[in-house]
PDB file of N, CA and C in Angstrom:
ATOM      1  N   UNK A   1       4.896   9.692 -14.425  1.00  0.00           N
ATOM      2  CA  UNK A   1       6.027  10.416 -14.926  1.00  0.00           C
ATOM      3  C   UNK A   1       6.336  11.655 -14.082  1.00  0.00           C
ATOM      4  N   UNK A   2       4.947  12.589 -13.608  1.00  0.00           N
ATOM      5  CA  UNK A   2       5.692  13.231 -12.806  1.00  0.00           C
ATOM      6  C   UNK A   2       6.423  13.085 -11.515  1.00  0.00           C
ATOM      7  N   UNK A   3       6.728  11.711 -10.998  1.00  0.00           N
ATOM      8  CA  UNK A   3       6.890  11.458  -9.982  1.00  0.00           C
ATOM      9  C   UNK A   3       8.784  11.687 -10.265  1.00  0.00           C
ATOM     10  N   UNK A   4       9.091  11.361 -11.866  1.00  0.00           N
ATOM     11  CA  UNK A   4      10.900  11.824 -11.916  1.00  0.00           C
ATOM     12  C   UNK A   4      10.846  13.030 -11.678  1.00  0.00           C
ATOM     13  N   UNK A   5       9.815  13.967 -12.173  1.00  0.00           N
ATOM     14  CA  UNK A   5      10.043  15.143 -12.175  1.00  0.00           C
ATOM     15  C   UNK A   5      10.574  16.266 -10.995  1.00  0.00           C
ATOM     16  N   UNK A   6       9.870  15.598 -10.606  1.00  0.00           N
ATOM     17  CA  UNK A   6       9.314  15.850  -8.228  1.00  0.00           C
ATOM     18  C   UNK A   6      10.103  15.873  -7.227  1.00  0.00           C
ATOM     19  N   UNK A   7      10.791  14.624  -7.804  1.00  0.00           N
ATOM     20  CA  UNK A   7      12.353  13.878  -7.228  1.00  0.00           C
ATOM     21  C   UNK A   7      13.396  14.355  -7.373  1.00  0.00           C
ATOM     22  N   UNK A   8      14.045  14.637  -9.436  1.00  0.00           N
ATOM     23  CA  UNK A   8      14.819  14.977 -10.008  1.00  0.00           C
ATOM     24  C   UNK A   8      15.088  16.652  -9.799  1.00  0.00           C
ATOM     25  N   UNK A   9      13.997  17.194  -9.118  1.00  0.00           N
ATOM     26  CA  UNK A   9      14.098  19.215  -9.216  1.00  0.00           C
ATOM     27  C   UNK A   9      14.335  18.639  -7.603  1.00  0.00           C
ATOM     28  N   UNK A  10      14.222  18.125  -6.768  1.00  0.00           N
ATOM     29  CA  UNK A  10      14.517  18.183  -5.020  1.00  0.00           C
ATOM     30  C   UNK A  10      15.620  17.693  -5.083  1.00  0.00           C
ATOM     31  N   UNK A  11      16.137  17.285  -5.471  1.00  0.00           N
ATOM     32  CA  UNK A  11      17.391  16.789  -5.504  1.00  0.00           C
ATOM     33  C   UNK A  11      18.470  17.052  -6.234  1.00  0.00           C
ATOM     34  N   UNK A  12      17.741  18.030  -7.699  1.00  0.00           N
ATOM     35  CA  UNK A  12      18.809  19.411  -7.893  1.00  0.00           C
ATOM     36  C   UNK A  12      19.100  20.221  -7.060  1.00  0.00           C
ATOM     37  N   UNK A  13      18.697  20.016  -5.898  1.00  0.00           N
ATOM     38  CA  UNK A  13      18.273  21.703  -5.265  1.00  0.00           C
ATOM     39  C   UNK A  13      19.311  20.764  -3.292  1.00  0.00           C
ATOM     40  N   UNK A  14      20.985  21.144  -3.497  1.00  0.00           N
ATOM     41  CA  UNK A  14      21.546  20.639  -2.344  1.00  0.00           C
ATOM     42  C   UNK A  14      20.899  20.928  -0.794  1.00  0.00           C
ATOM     43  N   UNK A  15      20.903  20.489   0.090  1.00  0.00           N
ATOM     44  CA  UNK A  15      20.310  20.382   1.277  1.00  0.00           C
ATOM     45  C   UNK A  15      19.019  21.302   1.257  1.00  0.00           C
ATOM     46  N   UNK A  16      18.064  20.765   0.392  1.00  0.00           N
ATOM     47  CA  UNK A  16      16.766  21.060   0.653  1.00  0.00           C
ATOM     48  C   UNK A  16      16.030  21.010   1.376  1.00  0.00           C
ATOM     49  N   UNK A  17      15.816  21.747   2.595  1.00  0.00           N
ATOM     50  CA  UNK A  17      15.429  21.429   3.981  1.00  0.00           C
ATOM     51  C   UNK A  17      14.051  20.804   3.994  1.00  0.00           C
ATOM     52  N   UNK A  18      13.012  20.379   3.005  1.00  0.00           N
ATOM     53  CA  UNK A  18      12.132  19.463   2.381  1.00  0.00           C
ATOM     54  C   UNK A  18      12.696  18.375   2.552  1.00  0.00           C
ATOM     55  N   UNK A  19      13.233  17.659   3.301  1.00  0.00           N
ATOM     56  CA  UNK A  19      13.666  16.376   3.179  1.00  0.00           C
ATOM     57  C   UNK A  19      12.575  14.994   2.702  1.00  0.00           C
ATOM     58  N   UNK A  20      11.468  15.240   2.826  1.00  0.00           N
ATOM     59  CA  UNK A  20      10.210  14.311   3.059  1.00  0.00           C
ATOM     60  C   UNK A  20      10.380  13.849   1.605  1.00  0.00           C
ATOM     61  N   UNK A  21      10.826  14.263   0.694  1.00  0.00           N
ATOM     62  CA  UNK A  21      10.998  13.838  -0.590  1.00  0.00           C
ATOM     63  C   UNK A  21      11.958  12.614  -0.958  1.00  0.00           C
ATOM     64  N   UNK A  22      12.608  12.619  -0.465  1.00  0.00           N
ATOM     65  CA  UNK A  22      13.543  11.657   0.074  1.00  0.00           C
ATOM     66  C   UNK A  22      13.929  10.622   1.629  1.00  0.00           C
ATOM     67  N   UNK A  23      12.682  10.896   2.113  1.00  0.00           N
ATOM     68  CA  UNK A  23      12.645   9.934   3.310  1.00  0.00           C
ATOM     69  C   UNK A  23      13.466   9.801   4.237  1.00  0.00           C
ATOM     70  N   UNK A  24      14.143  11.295   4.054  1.00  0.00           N
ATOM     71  CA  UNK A  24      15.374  11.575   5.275  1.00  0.00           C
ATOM     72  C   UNK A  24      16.753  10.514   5.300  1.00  0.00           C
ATOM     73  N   UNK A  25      17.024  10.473   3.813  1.00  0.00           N
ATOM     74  CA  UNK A  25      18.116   9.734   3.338  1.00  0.00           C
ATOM     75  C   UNK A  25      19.330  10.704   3.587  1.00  0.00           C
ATOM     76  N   UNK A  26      20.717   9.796   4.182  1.00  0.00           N
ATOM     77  CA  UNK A  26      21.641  10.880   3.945  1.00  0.00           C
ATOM     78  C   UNK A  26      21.797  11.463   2.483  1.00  0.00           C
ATOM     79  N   UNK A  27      22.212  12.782   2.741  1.00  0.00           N
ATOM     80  CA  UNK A  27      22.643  13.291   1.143  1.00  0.00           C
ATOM     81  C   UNK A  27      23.923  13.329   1.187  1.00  0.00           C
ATOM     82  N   UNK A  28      24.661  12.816   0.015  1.00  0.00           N
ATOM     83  CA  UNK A  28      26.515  12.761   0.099  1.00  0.00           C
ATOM     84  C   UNK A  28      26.442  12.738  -1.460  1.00  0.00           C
ATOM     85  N   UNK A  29      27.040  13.132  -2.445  1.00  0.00           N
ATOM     86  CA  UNK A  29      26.572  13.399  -3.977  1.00  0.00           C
ATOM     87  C   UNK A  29      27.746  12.174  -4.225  1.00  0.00           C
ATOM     88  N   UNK A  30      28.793  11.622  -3.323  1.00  0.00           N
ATOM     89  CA  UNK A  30      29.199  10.895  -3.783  1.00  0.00           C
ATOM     90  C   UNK A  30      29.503   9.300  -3.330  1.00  0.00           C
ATOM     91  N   UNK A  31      28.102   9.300  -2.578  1.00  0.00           N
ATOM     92  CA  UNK A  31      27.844   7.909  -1.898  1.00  0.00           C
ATOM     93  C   UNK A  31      26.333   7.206  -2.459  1.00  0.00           C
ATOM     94  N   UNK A  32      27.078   5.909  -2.381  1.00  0.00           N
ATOM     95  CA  UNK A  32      24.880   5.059  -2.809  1.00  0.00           C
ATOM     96  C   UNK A  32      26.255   3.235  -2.426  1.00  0.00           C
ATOM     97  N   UNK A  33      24.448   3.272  -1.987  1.00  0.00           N
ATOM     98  CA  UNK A  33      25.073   1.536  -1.667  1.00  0.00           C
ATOM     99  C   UNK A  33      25.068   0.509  -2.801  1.00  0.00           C
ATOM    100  N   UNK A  34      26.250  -0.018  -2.706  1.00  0.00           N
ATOM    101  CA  UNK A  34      26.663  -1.237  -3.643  1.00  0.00           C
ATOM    102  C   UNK A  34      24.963  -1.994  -3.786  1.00  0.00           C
ATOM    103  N   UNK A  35      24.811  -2.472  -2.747  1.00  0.00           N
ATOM    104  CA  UNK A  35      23.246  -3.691  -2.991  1.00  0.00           C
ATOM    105  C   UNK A  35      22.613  -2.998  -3.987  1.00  0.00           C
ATOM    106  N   UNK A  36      22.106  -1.613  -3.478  1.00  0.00           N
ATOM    107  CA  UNK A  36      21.219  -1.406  -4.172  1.00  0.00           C
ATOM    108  C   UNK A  36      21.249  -0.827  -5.821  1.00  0.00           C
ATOM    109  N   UNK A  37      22.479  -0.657  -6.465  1.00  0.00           N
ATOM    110  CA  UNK A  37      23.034  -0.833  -7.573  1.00  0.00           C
ATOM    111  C   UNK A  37      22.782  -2.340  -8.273  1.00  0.00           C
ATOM    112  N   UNK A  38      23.351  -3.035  -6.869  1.00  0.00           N
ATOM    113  CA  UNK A  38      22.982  -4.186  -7.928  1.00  0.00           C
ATOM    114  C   UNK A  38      21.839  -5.055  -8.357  1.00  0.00           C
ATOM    115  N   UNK A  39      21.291  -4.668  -7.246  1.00  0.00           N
ATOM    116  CA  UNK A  39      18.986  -4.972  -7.567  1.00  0.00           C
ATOM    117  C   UNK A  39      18.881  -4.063  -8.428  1.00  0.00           C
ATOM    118  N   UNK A  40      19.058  -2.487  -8.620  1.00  0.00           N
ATOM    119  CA  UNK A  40      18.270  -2.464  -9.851  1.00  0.00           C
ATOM    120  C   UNK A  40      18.932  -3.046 -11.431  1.00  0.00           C
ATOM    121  N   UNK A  41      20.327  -2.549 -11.493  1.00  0.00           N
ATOM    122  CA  UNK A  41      20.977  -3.484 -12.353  1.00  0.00           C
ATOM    123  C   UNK A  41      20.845  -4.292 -12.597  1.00  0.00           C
ATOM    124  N   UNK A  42      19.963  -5.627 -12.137  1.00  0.00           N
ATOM    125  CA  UNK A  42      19.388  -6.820 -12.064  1.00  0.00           C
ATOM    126  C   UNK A  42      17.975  -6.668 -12.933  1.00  0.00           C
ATOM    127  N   UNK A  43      17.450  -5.474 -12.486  1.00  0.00           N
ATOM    128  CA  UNK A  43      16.298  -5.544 -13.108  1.00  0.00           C
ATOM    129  C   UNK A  43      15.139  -5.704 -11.973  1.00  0.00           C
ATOM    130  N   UNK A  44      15.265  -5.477 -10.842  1.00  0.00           N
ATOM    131  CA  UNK A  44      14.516  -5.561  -9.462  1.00  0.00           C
ATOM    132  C   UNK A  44      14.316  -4.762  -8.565  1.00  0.00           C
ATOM    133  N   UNK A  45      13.224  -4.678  -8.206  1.00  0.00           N
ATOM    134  CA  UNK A  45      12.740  -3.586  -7.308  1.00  0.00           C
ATOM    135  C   UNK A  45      13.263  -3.685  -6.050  1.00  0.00           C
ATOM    136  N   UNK A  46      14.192  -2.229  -5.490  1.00  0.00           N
ATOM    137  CA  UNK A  46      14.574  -2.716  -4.689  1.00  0.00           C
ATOM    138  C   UNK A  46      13.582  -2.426  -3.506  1.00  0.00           C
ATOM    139  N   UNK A  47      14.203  -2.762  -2.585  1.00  0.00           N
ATOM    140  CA  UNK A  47      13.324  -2.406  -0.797  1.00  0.00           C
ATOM    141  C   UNK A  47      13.765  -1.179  -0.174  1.00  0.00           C
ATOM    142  N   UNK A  48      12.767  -0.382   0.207  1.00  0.00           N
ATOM    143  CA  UNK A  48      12.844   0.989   0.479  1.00  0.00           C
ATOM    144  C   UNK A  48      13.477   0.788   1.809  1.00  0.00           C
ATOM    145  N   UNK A  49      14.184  -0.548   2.481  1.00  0.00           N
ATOM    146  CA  UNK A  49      14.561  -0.420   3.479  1.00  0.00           C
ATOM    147  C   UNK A  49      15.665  -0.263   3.634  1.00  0.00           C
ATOM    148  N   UNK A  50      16.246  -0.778   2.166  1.00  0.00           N
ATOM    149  CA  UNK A  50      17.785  -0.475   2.102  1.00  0.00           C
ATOM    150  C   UNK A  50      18.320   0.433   1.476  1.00  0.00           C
ATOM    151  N   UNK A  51      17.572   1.524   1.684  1.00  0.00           N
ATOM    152  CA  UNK A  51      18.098   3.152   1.029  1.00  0.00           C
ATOM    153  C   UNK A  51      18.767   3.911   2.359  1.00  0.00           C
ATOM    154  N   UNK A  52      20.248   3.778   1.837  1.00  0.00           N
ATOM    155  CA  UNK A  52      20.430   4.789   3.122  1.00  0.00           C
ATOM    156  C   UNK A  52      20.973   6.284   2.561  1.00  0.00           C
ATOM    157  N   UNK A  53      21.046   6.657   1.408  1.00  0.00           N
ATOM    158  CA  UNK A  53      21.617   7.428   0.755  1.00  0.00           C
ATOM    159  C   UNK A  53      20.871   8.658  -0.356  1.00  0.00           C
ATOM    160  N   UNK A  54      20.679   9.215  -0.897  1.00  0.00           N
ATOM    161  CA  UNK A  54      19.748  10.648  -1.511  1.00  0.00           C
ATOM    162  C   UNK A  54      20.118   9.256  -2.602  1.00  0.00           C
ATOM    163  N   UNK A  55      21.530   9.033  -3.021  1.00  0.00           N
ATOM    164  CA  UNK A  55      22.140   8.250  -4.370  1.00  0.00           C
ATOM    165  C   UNK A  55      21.051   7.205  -5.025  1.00  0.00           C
ATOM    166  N   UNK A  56      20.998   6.460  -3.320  1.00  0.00           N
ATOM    167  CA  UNK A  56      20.007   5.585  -3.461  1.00  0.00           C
ATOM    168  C   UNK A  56      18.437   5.520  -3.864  1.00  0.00           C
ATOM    169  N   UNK A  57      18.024   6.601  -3.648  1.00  0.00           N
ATOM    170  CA  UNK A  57      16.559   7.119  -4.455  1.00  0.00           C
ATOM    171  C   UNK A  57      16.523   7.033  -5.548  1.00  0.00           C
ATOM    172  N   UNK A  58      17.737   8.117  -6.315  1.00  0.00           N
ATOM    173  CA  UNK A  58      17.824   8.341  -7.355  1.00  0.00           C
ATOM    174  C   UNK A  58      18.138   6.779  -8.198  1.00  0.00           C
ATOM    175  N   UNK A  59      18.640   5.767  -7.483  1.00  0.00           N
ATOM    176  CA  UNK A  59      18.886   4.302  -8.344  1.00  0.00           C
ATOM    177  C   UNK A  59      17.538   3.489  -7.902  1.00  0.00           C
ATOM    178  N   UNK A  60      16.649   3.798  -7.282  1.00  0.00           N
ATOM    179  CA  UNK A  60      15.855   3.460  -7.329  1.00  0.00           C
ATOM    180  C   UNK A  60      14.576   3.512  -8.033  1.00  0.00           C
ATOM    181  N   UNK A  61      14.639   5.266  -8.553  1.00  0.00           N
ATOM    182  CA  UNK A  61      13.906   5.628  -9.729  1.00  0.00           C
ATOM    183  C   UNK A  61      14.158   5.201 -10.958  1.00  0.00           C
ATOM    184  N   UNK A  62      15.585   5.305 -11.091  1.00  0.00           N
ATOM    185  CA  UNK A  62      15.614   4.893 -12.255  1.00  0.00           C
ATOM    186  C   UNK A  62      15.434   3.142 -12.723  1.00  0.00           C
ATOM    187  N   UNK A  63      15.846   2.617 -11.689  1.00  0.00           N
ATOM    188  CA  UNK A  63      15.137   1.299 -11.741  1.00  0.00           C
ATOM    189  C   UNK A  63      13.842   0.905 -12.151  1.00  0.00           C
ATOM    190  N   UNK A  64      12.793   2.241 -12.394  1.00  0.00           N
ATOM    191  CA  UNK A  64      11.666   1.970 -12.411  1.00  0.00           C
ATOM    192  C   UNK A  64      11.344   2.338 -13.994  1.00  0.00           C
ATOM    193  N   UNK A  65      12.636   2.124 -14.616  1.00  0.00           N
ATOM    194  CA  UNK A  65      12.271   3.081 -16.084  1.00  0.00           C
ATOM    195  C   UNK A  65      12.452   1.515 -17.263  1.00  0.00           C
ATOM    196  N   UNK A  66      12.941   0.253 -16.286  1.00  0.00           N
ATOM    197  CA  UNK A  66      12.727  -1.314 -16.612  1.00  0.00           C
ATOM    198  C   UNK A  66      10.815  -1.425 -16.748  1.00  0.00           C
ATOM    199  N   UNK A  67      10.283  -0.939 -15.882  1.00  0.00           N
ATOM    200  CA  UNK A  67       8.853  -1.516 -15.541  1.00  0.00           C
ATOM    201  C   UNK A  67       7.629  -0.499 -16.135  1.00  0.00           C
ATOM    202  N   UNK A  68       8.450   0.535 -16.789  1.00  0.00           N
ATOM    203  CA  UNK A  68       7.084   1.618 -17.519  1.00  0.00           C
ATOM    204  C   UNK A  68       6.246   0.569 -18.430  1.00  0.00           C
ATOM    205  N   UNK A  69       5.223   0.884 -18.584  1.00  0.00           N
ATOM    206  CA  UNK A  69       4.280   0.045 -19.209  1.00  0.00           C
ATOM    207  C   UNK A  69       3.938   0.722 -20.883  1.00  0.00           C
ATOM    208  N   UNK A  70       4.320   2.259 -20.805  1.00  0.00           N
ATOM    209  CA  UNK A  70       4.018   2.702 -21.864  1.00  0.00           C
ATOM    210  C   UNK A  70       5.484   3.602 -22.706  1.00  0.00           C
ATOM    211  N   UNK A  71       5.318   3.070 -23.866  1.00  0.00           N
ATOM    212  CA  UNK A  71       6.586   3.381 -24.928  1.00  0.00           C
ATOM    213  C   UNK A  71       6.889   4.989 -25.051  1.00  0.00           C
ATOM    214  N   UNK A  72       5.506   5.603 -24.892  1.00  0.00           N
ATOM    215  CA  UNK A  72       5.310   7.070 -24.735  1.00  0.00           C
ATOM    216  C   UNK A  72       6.207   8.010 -23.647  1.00  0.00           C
ATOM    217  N   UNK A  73       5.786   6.953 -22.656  1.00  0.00           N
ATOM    218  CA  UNK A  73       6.503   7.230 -21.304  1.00  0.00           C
ATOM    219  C   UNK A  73       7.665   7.471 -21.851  1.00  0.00           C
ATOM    220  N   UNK A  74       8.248   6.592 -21.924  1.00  0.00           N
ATOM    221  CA  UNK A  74       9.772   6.607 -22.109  1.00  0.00           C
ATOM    222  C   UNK A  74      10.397   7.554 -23.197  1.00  0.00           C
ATOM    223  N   UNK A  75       9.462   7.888 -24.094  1.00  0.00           N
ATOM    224  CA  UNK A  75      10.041   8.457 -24.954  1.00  0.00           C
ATOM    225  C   UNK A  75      10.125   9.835 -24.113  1.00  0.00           C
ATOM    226  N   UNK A  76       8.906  10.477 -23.730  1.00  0.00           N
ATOM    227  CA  UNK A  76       8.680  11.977 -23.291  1.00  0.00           C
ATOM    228  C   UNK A  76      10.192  11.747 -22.041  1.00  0.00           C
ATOM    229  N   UNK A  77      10.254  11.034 -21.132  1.00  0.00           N
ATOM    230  CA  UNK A  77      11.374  10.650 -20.513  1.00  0.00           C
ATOM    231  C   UNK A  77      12.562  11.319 -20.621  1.00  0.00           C
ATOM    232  N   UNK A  78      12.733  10.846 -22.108  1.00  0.00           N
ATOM    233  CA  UNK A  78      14.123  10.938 -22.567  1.00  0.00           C
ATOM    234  C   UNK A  78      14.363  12.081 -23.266  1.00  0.00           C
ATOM    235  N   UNK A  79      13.375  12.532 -23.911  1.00  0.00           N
ATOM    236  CA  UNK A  79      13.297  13.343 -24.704  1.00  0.00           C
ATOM    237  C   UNK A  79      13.159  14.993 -23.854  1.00  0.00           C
ATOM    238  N   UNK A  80      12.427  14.936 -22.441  1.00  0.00           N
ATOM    239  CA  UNK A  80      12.366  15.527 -21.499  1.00  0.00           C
ATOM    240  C   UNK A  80      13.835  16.166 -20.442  1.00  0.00           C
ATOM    241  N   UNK A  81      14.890  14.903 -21.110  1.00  0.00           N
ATOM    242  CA  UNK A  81      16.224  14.963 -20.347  1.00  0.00           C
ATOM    243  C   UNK A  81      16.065  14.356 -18.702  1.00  0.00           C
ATOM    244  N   UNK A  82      15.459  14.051 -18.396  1.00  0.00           N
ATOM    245  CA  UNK A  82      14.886  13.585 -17.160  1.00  0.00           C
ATOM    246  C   UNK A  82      15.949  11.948 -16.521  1.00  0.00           C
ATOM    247  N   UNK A  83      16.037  11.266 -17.751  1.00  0.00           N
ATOM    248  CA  UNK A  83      16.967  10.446 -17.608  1.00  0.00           C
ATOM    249  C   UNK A  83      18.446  10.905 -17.482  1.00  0.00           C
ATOM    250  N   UNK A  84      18.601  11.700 -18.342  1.00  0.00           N
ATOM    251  CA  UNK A  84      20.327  12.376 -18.376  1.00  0.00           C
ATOM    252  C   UNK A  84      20.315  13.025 -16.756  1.00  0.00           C
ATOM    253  N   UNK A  85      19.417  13.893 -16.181  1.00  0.00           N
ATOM    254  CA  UNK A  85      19.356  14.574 -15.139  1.00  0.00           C
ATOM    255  C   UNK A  85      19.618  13.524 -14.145  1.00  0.00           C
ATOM    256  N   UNK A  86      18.691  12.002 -13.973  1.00  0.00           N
ATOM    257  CA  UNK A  86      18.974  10.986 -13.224  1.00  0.00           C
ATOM    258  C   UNK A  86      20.192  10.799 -13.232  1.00  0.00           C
ATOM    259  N   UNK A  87      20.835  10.313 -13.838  1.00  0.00           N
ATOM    260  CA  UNK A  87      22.236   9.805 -14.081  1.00  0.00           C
ATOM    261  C   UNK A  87      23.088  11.064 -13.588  1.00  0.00           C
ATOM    262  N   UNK A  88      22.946  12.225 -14.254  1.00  0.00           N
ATOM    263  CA  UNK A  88      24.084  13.719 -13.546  1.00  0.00           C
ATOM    264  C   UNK A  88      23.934  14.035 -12.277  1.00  0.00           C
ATOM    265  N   UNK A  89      23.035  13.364 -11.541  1.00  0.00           N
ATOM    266  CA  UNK A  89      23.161  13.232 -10.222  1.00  0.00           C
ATOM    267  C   UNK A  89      23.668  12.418  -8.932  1.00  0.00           C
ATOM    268  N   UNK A  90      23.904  11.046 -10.113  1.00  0.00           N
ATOM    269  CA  UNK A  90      25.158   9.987  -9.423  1.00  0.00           C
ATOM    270  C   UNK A  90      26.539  10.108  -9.390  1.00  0.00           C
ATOM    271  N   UNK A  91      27.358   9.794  -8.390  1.00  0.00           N
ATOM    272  CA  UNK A  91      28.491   9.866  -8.673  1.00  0.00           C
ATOM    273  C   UNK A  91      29.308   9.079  -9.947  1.00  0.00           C
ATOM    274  N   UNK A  92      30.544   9.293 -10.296  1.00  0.00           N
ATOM    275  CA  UNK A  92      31.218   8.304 -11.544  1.00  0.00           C
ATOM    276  C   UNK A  92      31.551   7.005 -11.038  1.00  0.00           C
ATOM    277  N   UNK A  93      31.232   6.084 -11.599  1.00  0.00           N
ATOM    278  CA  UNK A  93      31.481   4.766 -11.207  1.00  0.00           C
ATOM    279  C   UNK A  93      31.355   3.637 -12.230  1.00  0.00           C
ATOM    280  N   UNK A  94      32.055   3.094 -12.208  1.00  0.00           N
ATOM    281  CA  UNK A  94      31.611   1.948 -13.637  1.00  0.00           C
ATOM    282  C   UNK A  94      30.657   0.982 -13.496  1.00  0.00           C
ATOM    283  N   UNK A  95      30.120   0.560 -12.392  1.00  0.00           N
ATOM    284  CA  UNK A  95      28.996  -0.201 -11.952  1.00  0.00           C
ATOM    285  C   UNK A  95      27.903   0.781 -12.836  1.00  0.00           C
ATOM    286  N   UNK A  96      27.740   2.128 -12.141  1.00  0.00           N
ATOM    287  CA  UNK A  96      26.703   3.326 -12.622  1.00  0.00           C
ATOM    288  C   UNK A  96      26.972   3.487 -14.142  1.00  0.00           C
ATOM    289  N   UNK A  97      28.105   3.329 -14.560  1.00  0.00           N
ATOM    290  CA  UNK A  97      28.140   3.352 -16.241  1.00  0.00           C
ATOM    291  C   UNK A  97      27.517   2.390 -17.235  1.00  0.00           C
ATOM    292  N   UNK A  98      27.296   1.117 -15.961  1.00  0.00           N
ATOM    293  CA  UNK A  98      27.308  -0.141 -16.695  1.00  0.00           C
ATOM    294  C   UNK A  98      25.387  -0.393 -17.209  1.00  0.00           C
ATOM    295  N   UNK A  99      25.038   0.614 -15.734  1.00  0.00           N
ATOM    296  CA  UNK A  99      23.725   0.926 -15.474  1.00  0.00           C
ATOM    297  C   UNK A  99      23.103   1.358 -16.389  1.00  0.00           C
ATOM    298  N   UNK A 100      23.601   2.583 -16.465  1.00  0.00           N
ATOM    299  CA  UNK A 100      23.461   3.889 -18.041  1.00  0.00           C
ATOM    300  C   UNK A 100      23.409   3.096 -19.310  1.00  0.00           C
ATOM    301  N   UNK A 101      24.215   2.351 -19.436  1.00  0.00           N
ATOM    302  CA  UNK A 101      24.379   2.029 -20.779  1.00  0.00           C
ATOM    303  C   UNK A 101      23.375   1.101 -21.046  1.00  0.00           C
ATOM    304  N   UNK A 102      22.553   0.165 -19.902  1.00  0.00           N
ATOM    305  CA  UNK A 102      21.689  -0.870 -19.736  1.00  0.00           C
ATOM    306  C   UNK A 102      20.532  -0.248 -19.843  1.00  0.00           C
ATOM    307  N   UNK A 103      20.252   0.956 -19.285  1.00  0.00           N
ATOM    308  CA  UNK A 103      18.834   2.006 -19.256  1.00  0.00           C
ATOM    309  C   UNK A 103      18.604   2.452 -20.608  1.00  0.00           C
ATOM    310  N   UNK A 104      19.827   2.765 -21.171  1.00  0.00           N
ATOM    311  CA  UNK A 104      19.559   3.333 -22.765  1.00  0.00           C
ATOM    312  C   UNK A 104      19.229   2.376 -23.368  1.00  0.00           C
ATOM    313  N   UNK A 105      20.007   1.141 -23.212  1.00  0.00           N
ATOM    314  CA  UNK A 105      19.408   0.627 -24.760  1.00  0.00           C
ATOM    315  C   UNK A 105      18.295   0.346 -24.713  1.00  0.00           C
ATOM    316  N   UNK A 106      17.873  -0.247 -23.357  1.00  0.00           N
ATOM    317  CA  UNK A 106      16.222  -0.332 -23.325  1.00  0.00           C
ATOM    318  C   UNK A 106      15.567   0.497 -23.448  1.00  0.00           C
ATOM    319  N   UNK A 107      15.502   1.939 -23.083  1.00  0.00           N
ATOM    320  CA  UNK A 107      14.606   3.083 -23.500  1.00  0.00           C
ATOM    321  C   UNK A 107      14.964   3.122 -25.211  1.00  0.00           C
ATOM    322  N   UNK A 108      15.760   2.905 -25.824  1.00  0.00           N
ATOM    323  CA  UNK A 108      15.952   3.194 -27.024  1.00  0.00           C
ATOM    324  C   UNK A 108      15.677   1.788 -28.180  1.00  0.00           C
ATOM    325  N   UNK A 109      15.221   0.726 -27.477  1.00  0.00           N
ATOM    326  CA  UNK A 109      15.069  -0.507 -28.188  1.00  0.00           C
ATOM    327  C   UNK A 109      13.932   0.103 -29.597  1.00  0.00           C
ATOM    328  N   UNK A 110      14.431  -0.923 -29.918  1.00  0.00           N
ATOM    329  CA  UNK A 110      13.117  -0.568 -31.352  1.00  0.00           C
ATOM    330  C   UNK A 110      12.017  -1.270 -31.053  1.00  0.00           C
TER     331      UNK A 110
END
């Protein structure tokens, strides 16, 4: 869990000359690649080879909120704002809405 945390504060923080946190991805607050929207939207891990974007990290983390193993997790997660912070860092897009709305219900399933 702290690994959203780590990510989500470096990437509040615009041209953080720390780049290593992000693997020297361009930063553009309003770019991320189509593919990789649609692997995690799928439900799939994507490949760190096709990140060319800060956007793209951030859809890559959250991709990883399909594969938590513990209910706890997710709750402190959400409850932490950590997910809302993920998402306020993508640009608007209805693909990314379609995302959001797919992340909640699963963090929020009964």
């Amino acid at each position: 869990m702290d690994i959203f945390y780590v990510i989500l504060d470096h990437l509040s923080q615009p041209h953080n000359p720390n780049r290593v946190v992000i693997h020297k991805l361009e930063e553009d607050p309003m770019r991320f690649t189509p593919a990789v929207l649609e692997t995690v939207s799928s439900g799939m891990t994507c490949d760190y080879a096709s990140l060319r974007y800060a956007n793209d990290f951030v859809l890559l983390i959250v991709g990883w909120l399909f594969s938590l193993s513990y209910r706890a997790s997710e709750r402190l997660l959400l409850s932490r704002g950590l997910v809302d912070k993920a998402f306020g860092l993508l640009p608007e897009d209805a693909g990314i809405d379609r995302l959001r709305t797919k992340v909640m219900a699963h963090l929020q399933r009964p």
